[in-house]
Protein backbone atom coordinates (compact mmCIF):
# COMPACT_ATOMS: atom_id res chain seq x y z
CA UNK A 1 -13.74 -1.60 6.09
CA UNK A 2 -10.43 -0.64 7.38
CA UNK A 3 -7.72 0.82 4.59
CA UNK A 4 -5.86 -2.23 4.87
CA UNK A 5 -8.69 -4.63 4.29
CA UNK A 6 -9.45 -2.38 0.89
CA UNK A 7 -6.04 -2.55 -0.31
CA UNK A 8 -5.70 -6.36 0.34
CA UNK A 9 -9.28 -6.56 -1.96
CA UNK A 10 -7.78 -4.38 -4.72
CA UNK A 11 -4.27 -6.42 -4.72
CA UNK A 12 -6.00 -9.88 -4.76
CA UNK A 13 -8.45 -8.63 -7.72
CA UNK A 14 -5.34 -6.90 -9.60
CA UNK A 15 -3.73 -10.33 -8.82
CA UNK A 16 -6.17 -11.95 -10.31
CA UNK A 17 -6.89 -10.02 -13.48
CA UNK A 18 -2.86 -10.55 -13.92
CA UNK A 19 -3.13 -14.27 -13.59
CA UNK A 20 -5.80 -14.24 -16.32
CA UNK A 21 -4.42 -12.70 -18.78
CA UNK A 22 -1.40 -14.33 -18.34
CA UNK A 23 -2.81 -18.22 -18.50
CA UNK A 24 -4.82 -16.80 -21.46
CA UNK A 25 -1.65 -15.25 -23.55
CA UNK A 26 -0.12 -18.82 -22.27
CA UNK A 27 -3.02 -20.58 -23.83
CA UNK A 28 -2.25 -18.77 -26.82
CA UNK A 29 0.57 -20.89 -27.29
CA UNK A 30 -0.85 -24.26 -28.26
CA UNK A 31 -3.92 -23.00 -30.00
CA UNK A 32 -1.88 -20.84 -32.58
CA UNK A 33 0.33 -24.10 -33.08
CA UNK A 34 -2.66 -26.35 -33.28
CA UNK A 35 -4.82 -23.73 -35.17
CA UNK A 36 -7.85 -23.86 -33.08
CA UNK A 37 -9.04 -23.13 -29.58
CA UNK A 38 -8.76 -26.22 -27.80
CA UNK A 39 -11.61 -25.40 -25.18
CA UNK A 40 -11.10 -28.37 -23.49
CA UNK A 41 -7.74 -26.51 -22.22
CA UNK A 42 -10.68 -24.48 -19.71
CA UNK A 43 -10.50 -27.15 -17.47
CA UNK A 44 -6.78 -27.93 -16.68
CA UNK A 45 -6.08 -23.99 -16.99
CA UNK A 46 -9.59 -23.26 -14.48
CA UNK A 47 -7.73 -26.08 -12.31
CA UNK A 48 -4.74 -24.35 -12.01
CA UNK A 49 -6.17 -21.08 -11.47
CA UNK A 50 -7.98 -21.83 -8.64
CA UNK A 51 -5.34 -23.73 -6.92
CA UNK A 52 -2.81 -20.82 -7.61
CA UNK A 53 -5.76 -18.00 -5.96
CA UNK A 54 -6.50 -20.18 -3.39
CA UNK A 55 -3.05 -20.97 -2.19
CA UNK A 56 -1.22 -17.16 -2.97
CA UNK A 57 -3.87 -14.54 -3.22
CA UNK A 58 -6.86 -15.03 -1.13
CA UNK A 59 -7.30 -17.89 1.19
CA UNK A 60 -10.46 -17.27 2.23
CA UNK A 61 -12.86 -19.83 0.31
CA UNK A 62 -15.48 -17.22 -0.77
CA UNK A 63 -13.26 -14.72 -2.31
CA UNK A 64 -10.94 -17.16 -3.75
CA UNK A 65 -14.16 -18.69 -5.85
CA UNK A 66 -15.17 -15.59 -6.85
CA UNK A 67 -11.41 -14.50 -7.89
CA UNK A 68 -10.57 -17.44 -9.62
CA UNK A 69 -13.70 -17.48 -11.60
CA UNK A 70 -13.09 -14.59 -12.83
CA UNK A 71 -9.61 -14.95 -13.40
CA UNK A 72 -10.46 -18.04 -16.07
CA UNK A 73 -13.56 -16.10 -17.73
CA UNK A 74 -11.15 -13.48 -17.97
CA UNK A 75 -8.59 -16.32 -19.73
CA UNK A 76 -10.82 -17.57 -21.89
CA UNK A 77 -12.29 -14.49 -23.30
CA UNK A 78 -8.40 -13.31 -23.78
CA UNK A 79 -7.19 -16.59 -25.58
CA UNK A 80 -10.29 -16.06 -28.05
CA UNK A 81 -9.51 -12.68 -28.84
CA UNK A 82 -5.55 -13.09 -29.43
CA UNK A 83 -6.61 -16.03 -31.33
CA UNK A 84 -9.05 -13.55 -33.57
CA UNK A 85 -6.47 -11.15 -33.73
CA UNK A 86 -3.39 -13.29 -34.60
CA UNK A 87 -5.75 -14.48 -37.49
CA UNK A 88 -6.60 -10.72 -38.68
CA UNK A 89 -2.85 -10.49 -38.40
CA UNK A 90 -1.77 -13.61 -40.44
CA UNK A 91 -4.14 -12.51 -42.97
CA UNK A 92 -3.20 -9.11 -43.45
CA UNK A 93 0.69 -9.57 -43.13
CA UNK A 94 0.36 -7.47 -40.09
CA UNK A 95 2.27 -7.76 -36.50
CA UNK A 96 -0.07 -8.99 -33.88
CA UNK A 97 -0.16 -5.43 -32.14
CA UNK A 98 -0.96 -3.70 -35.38
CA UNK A 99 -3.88 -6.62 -35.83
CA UNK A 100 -5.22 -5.25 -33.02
CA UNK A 101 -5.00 -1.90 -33.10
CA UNK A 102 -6.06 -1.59 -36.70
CA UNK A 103 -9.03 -3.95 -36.09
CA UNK A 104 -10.24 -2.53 -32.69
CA UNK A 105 -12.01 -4.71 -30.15
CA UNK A 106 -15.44 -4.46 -31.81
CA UNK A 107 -14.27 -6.40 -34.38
CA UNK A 108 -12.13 -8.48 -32.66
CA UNK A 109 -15.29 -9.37 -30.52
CA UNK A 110 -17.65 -9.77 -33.88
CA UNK A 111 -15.13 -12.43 -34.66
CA UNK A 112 -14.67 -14.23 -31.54
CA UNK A 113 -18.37 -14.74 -31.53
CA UNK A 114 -18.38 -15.89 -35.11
CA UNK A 115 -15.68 -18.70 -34.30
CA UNK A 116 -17.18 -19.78 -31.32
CA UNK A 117 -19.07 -22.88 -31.33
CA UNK A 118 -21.78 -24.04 -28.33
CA UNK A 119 -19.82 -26.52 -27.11
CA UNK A 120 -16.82 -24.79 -26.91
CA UNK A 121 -18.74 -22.39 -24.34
CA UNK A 122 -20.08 -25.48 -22.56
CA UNK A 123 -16.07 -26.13 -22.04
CA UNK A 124 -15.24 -22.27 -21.02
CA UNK A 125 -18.36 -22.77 -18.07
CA UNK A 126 -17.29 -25.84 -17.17
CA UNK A 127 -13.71 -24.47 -16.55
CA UNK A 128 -14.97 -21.24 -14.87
CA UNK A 129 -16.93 -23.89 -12.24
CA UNK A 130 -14.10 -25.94 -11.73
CA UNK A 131 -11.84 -23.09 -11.27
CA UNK A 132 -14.23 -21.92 -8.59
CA UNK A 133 -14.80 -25.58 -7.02
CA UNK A 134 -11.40 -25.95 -6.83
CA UNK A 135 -10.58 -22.23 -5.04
CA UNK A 136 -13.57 -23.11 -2.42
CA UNK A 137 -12.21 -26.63 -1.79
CA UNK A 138 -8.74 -26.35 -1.87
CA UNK A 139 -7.19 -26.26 1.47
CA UNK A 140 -3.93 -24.10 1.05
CA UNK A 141 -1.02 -25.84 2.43
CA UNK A 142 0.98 -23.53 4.73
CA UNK A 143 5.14 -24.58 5.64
């Protein structure tokens, strides 16, 4: 594997990573306003996430399944844990960052997994397959 093949593997992961964190802070939004996870969002935010790695970071079909599976597993674990966190922080009276530095991720996780229900993991899988049926299908459109 060549330097340049390596780096352009790194970039589209990094890329990646980026995009799912930021469609899970995103996703935030309407579940802090709502109070509750709204799981169902998986599937338009795994739609959008593997049209956007399809089309801008890897347009190979393989990778870009792979990338933008990851990239809404990564969102949806995110969205549950600033949603754990932002409820350690409401009760507490704390800022968000202080939530989460004062309750560490162990807890953080403890809670997400008390919160979660079945079916809203059924939702988060179907997302994460849609985001990847989407990246393998997707034909990106060049200008």
């Amino acid at each position: 594997m060549s330097a340049r093949a390596l780096f352009s593997a790194v970039f589209a992961l990094v890329s990646a990573v980026m995009l799912g964190l930021a469609f899970g802070a995103v996703w935030m939004l309407p579940t802090l306003f709502f109070s509750h996870v709204m799981p169902w969002l998986a599937l338009l935010i795994g739609w959008l996430l593997g049209s956007l790695i399809r089309g801008w970071v890897r347009p190979e079909p393989r990778g870009a399944a792979v990338l933008a599976a990851l990239a809404t597993l990564l969102a949806c674990g995110y969205v549950c844990l600033l949603t754990a966190a932002a409820r350690v922080a409401g009760l507490m009276g704390l800022g968000l960052v202080d939530a989460i530095r004062t309750a560490g991720f162990g807890l953080l996780m403890d809670l997400v997994r008390l919160n979660l229900a079945a079916t809203d993991l059924v939702w988060f899988a179907l997302g994460v397959a849609l985001s990847a049926w989407v990246a393998w299908r997707t034909v990106p459109k060049r200008a």
